[in-house]
C-alpha atoms as a PDB file:
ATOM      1  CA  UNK A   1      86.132 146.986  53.913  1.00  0.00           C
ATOM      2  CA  UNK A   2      88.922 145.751  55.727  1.00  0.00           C
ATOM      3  CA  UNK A   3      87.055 142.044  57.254  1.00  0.00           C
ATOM      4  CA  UNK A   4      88.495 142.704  60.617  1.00  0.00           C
ATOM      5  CA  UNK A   5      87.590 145.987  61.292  1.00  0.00           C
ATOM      6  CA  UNK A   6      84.668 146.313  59.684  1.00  0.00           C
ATOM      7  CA  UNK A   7      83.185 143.196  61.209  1.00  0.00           C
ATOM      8  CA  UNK A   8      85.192 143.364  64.608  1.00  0.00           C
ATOM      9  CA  UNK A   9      83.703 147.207  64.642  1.00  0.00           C
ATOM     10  CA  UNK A  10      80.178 146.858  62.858  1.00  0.00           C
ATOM     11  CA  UNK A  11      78.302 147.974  65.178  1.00  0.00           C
ATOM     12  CA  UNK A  12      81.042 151.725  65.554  1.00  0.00           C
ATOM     13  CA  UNK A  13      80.492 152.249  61.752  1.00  0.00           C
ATOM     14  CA  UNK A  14      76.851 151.296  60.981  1.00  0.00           C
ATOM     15  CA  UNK A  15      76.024 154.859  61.974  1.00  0.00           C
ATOM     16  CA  UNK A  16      78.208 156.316  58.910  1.00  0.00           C
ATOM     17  CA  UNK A  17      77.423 153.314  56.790  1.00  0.00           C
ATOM     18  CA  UNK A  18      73.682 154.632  57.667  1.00  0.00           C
ATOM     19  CA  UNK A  19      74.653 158.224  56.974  1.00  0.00           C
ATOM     20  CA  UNK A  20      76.703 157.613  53.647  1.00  0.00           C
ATOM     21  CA  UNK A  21      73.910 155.368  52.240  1.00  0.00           C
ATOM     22  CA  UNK A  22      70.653 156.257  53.230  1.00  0.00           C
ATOM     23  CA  UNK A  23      68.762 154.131  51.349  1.00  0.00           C
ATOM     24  CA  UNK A  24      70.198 150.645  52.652  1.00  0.00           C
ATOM     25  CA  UNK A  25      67.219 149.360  55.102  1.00  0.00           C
ATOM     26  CA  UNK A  26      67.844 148.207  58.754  1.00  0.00           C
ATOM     27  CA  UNK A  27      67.082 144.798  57.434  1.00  0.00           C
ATOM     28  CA  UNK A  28      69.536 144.646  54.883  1.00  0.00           C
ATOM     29  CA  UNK A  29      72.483 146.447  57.725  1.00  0.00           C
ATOM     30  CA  UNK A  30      71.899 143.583  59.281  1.00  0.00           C
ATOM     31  CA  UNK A  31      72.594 141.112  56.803  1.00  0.00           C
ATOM     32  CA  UNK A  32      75.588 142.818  55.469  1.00  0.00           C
ATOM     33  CA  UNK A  33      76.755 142.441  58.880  1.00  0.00           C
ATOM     34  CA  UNK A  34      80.270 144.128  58.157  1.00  0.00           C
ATOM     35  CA  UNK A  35      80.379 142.080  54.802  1.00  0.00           C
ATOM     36  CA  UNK A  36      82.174 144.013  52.421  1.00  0.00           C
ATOM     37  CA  UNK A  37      80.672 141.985  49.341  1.00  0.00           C
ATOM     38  CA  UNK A  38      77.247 142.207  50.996  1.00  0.00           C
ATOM     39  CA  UNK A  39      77.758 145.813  51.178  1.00  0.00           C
ATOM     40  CA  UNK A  40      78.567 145.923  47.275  1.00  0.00           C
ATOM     41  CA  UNK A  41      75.695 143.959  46.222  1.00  0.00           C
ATOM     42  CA  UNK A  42      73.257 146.163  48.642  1.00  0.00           C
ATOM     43  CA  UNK A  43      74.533 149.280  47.183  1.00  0.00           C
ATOM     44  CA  UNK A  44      74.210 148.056  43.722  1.00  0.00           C
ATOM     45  CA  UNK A  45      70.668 147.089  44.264  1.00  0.00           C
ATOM     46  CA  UNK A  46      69.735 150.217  46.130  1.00  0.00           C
ATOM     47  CA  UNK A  47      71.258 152.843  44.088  1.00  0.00           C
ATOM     48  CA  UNK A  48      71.485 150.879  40.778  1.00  0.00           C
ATOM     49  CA  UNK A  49      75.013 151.553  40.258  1.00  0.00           C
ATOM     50  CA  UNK A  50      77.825 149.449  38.727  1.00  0.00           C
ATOM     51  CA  UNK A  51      79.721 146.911  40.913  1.00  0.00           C
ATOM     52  CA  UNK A  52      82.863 149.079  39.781  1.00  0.00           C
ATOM     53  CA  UNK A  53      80.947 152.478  41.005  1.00  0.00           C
ATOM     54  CA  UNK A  54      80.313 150.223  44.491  1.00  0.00           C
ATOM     55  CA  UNK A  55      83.196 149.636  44.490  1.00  0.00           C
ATOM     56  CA  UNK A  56      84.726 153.165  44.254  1.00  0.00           C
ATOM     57  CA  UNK A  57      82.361 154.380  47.117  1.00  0.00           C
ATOM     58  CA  UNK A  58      83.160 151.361  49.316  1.00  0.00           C
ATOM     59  CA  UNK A  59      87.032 152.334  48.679  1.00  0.00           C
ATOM     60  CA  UNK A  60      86.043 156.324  49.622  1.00  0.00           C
ATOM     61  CA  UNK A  61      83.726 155.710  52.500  1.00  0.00           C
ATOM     62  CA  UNK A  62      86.963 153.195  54.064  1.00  0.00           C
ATOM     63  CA  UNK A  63      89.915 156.065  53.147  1.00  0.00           C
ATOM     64  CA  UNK A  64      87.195 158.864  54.857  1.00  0.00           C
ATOM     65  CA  UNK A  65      85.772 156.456  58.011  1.00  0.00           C
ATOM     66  CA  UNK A  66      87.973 154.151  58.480  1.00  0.00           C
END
């Protein structure tokens, strides 16, 4: 994610990050924090998906939300 916007605007966009991403836990939202690596390794983790596939959805979800 762009750093400023997404971290400037984290609290805007946690509702779609929520929405595109179900599975990523209030707990871990909060670490990512608007972290755009955090949000790669989270997504990873949760969906067991390559860091390339994370990365591919991170680069859709910005181009759709953002």
């Amino acid at each position: 994610m762009n750093k400023q916007i997404a971290e400037g605007n984290w609290n805007q966009v946690l509702g779609k990050v929520k929405a595109q991403w179900g599975k990523l836990t209030d707990d871990q939202l909060k670490v990512i924090a608007g972290k755009r690596t955090e949000l790669l390794g989270k997504i990873q983790s949760a969906y067991g998906v390559s860091a390339d596939e994370a990365e591919k959805q991170i680069k859709s979800f910005e181009t759709a939300t953002l």
